[in-house]
N, C-alpha and C. Protein backbone atom coordinates (compact mmCIF):
# COMPACT_ATOMS: atom_id res chain seq x y z
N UNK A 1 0.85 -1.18 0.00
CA UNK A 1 0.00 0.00 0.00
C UNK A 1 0.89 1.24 0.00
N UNK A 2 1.06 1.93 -1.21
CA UNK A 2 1.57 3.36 -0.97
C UNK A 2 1.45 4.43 0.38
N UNK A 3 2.25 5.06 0.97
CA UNK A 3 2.45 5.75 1.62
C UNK A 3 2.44 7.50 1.12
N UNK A 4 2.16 8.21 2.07
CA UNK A 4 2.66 9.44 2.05
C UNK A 4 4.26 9.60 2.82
N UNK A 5 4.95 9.92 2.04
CA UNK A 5 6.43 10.23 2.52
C UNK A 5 6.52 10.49 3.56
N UNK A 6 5.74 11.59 3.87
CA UNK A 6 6.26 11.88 5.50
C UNK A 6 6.08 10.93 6.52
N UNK A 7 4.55 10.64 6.35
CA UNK A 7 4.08 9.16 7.42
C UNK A 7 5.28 8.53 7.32
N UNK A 8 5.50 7.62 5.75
CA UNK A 8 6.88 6.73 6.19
C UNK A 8 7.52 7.14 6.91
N UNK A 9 8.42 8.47 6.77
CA UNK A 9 9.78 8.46 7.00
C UNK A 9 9.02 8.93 8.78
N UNK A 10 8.34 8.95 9.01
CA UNK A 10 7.92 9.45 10.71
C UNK A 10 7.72 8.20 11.73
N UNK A 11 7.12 6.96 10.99
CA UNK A 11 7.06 5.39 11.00
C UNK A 11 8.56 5.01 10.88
N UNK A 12 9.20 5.06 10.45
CA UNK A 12 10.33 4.69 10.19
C UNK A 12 11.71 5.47 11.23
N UNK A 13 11.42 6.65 11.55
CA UNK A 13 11.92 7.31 12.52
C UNK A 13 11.82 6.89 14.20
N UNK A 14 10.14 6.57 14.14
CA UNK A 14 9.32 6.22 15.09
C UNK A 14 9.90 4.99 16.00
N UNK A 15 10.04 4.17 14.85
CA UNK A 15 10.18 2.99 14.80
C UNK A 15 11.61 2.72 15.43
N UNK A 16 12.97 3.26 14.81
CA UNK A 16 14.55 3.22 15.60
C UNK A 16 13.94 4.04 16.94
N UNK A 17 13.40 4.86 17.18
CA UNK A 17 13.43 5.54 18.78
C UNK A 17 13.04 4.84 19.90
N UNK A 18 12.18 4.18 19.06
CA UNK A 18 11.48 2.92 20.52
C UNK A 18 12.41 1.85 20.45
N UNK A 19 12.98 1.49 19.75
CA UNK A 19 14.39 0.53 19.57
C UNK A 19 15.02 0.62 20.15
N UNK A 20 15.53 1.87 19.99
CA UNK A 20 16.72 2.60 20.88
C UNK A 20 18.23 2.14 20.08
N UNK A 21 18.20 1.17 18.88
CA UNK A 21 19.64 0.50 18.35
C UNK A 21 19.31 0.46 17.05
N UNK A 22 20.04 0.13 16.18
CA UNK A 22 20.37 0.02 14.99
C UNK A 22 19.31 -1.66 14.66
N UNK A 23 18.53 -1.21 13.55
CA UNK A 23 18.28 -2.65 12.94
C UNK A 23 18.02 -2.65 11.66
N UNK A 24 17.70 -3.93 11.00
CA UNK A 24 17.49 -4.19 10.11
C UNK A 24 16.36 -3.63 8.83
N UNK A 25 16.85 -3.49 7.54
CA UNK A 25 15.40 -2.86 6.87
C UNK A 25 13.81 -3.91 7.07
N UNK A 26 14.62 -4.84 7.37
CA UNK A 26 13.37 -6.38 7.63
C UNK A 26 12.56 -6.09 9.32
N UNK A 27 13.47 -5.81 9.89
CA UNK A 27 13.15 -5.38 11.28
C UNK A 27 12.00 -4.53 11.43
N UNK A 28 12.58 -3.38 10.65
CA UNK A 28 11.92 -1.88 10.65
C UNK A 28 10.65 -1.86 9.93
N UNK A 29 10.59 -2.73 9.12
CA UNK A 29 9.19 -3.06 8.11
C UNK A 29 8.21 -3.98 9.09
N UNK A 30 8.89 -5.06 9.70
CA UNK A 30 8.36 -6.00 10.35
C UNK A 30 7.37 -4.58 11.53
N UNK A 31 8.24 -4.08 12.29
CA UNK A 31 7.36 -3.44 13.53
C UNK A 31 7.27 -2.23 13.34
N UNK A 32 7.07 -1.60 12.24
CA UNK A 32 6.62 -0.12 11.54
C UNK A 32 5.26 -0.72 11.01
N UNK A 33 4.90 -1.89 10.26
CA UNK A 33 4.07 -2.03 9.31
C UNK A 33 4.23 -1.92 7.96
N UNK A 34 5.22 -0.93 7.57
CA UNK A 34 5.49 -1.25 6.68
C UNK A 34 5.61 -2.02 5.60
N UNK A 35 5.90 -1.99 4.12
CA UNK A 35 6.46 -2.76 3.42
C UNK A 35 7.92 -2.55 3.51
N UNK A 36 8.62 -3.84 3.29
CA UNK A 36 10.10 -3.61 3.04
C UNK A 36 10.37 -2.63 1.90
N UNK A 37 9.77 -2.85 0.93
CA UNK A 37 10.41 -1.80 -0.42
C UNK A 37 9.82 -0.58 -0.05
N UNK A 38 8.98 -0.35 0.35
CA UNK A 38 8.59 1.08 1.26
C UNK A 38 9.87 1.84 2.24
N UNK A 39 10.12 0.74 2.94
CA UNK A 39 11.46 1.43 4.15
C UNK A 39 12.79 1.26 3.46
N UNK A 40 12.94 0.36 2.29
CA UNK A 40 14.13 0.38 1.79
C UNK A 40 14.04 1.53 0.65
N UNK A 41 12.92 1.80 0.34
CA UNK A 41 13.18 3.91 -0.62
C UNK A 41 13.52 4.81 0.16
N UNK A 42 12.57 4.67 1.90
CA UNK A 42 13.22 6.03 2.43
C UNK A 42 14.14 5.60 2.98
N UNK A 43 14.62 4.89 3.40
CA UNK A 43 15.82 4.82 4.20
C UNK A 43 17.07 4.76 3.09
N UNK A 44 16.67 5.01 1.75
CA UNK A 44 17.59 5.32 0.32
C UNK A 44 17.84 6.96 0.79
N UNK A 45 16.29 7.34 0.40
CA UNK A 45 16.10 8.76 0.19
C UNK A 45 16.66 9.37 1.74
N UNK A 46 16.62 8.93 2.78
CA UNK A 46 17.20 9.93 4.20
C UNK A 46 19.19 9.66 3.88
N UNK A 47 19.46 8.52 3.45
CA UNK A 47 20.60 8.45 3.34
C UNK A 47 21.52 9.84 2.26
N UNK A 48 20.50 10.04 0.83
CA UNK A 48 20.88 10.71 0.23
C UNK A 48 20.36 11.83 0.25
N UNK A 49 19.87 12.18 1.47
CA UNK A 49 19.81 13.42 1.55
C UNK A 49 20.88 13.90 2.36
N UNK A 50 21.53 13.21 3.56
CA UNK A 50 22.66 13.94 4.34
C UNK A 50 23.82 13.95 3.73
N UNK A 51 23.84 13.50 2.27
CA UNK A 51 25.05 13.84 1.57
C UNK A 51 24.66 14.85 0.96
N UNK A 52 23.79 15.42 0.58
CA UNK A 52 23.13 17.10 0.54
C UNK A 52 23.98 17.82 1.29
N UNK A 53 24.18 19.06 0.36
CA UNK A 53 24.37 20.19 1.11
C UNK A 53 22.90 20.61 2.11
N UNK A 54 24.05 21.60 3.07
CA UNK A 54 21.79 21.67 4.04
C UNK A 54 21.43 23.06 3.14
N UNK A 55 20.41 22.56 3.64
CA UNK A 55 19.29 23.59 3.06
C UNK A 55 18.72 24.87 3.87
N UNK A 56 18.90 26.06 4.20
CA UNK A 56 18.24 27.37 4.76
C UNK A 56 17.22 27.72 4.87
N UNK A 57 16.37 27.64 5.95
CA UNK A 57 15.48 28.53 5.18
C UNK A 57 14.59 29.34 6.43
N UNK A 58 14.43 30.55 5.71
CA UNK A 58 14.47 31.74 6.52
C UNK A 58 13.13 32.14 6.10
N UNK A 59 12.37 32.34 7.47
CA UNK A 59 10.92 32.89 7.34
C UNK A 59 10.39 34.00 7.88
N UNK A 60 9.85 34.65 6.61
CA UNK A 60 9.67 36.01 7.16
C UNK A 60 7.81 36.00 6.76
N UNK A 61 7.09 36.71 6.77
CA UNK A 61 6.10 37.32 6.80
C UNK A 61 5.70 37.69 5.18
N UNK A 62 5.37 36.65 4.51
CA UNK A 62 5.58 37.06 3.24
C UNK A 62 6.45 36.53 2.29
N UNK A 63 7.68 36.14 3.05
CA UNK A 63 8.75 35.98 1.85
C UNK A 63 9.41 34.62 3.09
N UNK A 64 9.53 33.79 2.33
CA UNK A 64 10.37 32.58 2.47
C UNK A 64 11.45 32.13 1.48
N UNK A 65 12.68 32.02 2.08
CA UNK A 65 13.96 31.89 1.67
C UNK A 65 14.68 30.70 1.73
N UNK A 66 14.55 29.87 0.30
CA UNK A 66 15.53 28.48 1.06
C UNK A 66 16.47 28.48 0.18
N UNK A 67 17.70 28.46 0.72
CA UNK A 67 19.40 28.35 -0.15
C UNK A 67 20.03 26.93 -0.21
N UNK A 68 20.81 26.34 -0.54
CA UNK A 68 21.42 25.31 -0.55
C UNK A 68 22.95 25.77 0.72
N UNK A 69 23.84 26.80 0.61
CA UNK A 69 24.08 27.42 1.84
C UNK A 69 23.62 27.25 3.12
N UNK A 70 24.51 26.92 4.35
CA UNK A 70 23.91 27.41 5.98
C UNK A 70 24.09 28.46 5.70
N UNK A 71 23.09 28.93 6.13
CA UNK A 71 23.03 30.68 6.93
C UNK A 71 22.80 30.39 8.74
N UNK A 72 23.88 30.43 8.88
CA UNK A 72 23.86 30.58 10.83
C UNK A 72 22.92 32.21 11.37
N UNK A 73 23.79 32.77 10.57
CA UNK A 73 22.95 34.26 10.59
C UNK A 73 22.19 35.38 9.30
N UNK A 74 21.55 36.08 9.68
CA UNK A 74 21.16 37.03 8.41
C UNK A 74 22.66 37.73 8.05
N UNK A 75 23.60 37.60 8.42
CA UNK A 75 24.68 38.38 8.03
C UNK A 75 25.67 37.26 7.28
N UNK A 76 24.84 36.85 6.98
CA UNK A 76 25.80 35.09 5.92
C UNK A 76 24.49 35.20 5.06
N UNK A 77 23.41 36.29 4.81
CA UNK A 77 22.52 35.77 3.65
C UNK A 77 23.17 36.90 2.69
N UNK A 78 23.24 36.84 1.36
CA UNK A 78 22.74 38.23 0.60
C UNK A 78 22.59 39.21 0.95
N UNK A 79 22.99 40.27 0.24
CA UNK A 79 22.42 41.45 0.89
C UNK A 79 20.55 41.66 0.18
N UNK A 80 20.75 41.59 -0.83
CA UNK A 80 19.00 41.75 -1.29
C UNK A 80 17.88 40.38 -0.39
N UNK A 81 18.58 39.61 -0.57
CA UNK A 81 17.52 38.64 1.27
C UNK A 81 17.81 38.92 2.35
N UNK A 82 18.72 39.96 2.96
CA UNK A 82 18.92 40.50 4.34
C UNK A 82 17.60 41.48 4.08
N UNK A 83 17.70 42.12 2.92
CA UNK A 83 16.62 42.97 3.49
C UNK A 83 15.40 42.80 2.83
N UNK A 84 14.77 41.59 1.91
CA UNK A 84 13.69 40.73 1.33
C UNK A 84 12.80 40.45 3.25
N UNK A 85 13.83 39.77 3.74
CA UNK A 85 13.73 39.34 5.39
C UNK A 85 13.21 40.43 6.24
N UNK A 86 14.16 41.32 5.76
CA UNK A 86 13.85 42.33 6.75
C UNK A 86 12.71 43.20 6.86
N UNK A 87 12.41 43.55 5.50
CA UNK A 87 10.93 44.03 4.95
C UNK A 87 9.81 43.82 5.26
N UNK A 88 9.79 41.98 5.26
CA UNK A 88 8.44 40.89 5.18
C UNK A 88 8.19 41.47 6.70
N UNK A 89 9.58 41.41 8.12
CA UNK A 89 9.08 41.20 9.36
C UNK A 89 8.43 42.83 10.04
N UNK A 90 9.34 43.69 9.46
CA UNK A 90 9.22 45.98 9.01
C UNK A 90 8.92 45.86 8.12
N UNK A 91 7.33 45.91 7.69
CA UNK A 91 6.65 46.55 6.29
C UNK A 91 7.22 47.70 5.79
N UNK A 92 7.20 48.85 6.96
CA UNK A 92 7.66 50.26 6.37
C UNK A 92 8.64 50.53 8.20
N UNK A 93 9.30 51.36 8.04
CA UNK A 93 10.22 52.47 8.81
C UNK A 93 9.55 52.68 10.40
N UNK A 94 9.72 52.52 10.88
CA UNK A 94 9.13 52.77 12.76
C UNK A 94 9.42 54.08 12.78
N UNK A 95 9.09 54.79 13.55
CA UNK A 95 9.14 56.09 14.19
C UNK A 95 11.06 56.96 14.38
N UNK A 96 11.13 55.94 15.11
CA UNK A 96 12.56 55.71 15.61
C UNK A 96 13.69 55.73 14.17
N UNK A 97 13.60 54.74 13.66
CA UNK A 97 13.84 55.25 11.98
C UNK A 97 13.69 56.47 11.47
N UNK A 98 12.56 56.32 10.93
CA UNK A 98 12.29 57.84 10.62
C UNK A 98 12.65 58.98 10.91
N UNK A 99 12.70 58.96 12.23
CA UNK A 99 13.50 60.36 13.44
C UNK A 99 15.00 60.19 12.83
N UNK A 100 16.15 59.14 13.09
CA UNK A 100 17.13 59.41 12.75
C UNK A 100 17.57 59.63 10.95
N UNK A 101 16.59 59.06 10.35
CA UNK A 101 16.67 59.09 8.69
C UNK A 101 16.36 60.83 8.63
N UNK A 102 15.96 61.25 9.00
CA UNK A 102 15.38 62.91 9.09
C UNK A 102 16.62 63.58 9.74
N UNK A 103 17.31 63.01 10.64
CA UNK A 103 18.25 64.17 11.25
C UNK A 103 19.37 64.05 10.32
N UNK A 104 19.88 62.52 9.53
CA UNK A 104 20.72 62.38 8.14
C UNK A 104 20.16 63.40 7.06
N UNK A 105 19.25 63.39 6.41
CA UNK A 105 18.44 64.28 5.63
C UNK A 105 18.92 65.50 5.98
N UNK A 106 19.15 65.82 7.13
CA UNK A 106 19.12 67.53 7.79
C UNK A 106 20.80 67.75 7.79
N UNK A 107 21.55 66.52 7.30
CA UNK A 107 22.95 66.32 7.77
C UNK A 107 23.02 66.60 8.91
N UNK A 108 22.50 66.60 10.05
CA UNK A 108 22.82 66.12 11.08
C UNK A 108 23.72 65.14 11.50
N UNK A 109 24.84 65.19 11.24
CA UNK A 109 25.99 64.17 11.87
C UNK A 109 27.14 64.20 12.32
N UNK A 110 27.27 65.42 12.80
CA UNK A 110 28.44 65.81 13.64
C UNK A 110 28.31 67.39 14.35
N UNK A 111 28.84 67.27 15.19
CA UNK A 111 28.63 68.48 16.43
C UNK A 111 28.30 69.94 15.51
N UNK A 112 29.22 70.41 14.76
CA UNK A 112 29.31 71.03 14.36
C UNK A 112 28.48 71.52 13.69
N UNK A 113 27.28 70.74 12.73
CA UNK A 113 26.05 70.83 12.36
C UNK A 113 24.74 70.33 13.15
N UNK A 114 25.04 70.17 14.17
CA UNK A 114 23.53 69.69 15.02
C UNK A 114 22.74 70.77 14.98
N UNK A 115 21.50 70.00 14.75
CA UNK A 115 20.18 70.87 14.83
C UNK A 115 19.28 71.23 16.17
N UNK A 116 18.45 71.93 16.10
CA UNK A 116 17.99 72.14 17.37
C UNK A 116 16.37 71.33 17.57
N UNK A 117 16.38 70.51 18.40
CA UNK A 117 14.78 69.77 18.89
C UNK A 117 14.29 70.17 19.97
N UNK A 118 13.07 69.40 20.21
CA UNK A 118 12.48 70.10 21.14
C UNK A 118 12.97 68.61 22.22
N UNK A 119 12.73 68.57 22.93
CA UNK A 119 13.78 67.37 23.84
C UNK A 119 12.11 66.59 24.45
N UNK A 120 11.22 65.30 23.08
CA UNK A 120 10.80 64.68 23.55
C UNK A 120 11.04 63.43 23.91
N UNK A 121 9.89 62.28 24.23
CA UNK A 121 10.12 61.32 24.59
C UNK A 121 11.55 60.31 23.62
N UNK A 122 11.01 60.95 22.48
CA UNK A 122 11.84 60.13 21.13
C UNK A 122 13.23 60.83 21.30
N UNK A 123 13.47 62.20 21.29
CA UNK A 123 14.49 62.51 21.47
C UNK A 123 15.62 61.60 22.81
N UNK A 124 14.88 61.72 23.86
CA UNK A 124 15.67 61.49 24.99
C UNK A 124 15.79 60.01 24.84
N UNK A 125 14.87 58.91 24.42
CA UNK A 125 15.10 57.90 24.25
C UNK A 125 16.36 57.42 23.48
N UNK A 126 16.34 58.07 22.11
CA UNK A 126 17.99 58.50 21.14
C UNK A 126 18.81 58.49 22.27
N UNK A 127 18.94 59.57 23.09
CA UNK A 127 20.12 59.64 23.71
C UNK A 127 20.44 58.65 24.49
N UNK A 128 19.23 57.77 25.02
CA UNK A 128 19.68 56.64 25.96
C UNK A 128 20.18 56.04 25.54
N UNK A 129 19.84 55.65 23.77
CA UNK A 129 20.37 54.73 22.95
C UNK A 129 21.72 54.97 22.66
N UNK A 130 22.23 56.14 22.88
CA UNK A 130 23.19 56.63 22.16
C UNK A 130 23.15 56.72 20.54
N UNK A 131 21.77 56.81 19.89
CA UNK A 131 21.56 57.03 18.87
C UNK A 131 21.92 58.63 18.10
N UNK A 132 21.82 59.43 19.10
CA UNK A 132 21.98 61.12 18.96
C UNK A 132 22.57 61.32 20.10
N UNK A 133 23.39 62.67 20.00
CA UNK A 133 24.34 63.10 21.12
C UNK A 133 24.25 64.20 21.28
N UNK A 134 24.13 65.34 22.29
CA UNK A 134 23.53 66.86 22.85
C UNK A 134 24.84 67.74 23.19
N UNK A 135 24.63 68.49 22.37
CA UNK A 135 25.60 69.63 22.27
C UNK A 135 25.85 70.41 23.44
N UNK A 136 26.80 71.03 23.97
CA UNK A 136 26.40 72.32 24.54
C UNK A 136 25.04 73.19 24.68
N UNK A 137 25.13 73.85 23.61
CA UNK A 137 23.80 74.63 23.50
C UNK A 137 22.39 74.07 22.83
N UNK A 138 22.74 72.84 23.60
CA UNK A 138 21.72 71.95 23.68
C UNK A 138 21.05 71.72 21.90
N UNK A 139 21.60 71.63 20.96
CA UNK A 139 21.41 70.61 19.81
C UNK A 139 21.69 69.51 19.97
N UNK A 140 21.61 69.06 18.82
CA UNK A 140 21.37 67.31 18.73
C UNK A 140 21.71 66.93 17.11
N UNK A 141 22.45 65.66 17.11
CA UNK A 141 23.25 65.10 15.96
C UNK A 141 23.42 63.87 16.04
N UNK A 142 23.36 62.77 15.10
CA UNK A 142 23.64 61.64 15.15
C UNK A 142 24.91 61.37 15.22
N UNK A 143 24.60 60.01 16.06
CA UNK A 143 26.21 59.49 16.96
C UNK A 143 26.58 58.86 15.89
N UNK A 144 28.19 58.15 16.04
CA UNK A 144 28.16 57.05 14.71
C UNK A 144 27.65 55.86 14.49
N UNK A 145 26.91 55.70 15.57
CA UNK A 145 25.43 54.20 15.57
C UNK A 145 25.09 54.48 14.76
N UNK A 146 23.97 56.21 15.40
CA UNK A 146 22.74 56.72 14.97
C UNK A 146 23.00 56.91 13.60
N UNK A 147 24.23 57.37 12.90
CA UNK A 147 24.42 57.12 11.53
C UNK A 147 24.21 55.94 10.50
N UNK A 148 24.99 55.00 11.23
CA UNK A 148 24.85 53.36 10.76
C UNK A 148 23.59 53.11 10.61
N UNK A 149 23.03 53.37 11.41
CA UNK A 149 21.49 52.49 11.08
C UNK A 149 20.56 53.33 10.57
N UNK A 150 20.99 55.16 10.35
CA UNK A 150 20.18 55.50 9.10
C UNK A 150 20.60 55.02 8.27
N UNK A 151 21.48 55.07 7.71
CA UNK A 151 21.93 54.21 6.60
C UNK A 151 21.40 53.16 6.06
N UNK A 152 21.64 52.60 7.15
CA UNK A 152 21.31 51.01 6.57
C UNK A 152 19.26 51.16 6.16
N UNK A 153 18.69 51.83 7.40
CA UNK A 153 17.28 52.67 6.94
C UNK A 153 16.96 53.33 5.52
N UNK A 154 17.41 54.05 5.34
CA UNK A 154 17.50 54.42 3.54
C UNK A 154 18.20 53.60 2.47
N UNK A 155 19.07 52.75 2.44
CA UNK A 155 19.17 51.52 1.89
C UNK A 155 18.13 50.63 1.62
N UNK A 156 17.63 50.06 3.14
CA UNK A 156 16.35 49.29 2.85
C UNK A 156 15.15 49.74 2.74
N UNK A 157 15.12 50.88 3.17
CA UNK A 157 13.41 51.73 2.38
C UNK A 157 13.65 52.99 1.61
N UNK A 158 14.62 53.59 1.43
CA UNK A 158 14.88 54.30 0.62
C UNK A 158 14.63 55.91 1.17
């Protein structure tokens, strides 16, 4: 009787765990239920798959990513699927974004050109972050974080 793949190979998985040892394809058919030529395809097909390279795959909200590559991290994917990824999980720009993409815009990025804000919640939060840094006469300018990650902000949304 034909199988669905997965059942097999989950029967067949099932089956060595309650074992606890190594046995036979006759074994494994015998107390799976199986057919033998049933457990002798997947136990073909699991063999040739770990001579596979592995496979990635990265889920975002929209966009699913599978490579032949490990990706341990988003910083081992692409740059156009770092931010495919990044998009699906940030539709558009947060607040926080926006605020520092605006003080880049204003060139805001060094003492010398800081602009003047009004010192709200968003502002002072920046500074906790060390996202923006407060002048003397009390302006405000992006730090070299707060730079980095406009950047990388207008890169991925433009």
């Amino acid at each position: 009787m034909p199988h669905d793949a997965l059942q097999a190979i989950e029967k067949i998985e099932r089956t060595l765990a309650i074992a606890g040892r190594p046995m036979t394809i006759s074994k494994i058919a015998k107390k799976s239920g199986l057919h033998y030529t049933t457990v002798k395809r997947y136990v073909n097909l699991l063999e040739s798959v770990k001579k596979m390279p592995e496979i990635s795959v990265v889920k975002g909200e929209g966009a699913t990513l599978v490579s032949l590559e490990t990706a341990r991290n988003m910083a081992e994917l692409p740059e156009e699927e770092q931010i495919k990824v990044i998009k699906s999980y940030f539709p558009s720009l947060d607040s926080e974004g926006k605020f520092l993409v605006g003080l880049m815009d204003r060139n805001a990025i060094k003492q010398t050109v800081a602009v003047g804000l009004r010192k709200s919640p968003l502002v002072r939060k920046m500074l906790k972050l060390h996202r923006i840094a407060e002048t003397a006469d009390r302006k405000f300018y992006l730090t070299d974080l707060g730079c980095k990650i406009a950047k990388g902000a207008k890169k991925i949304y433009g």
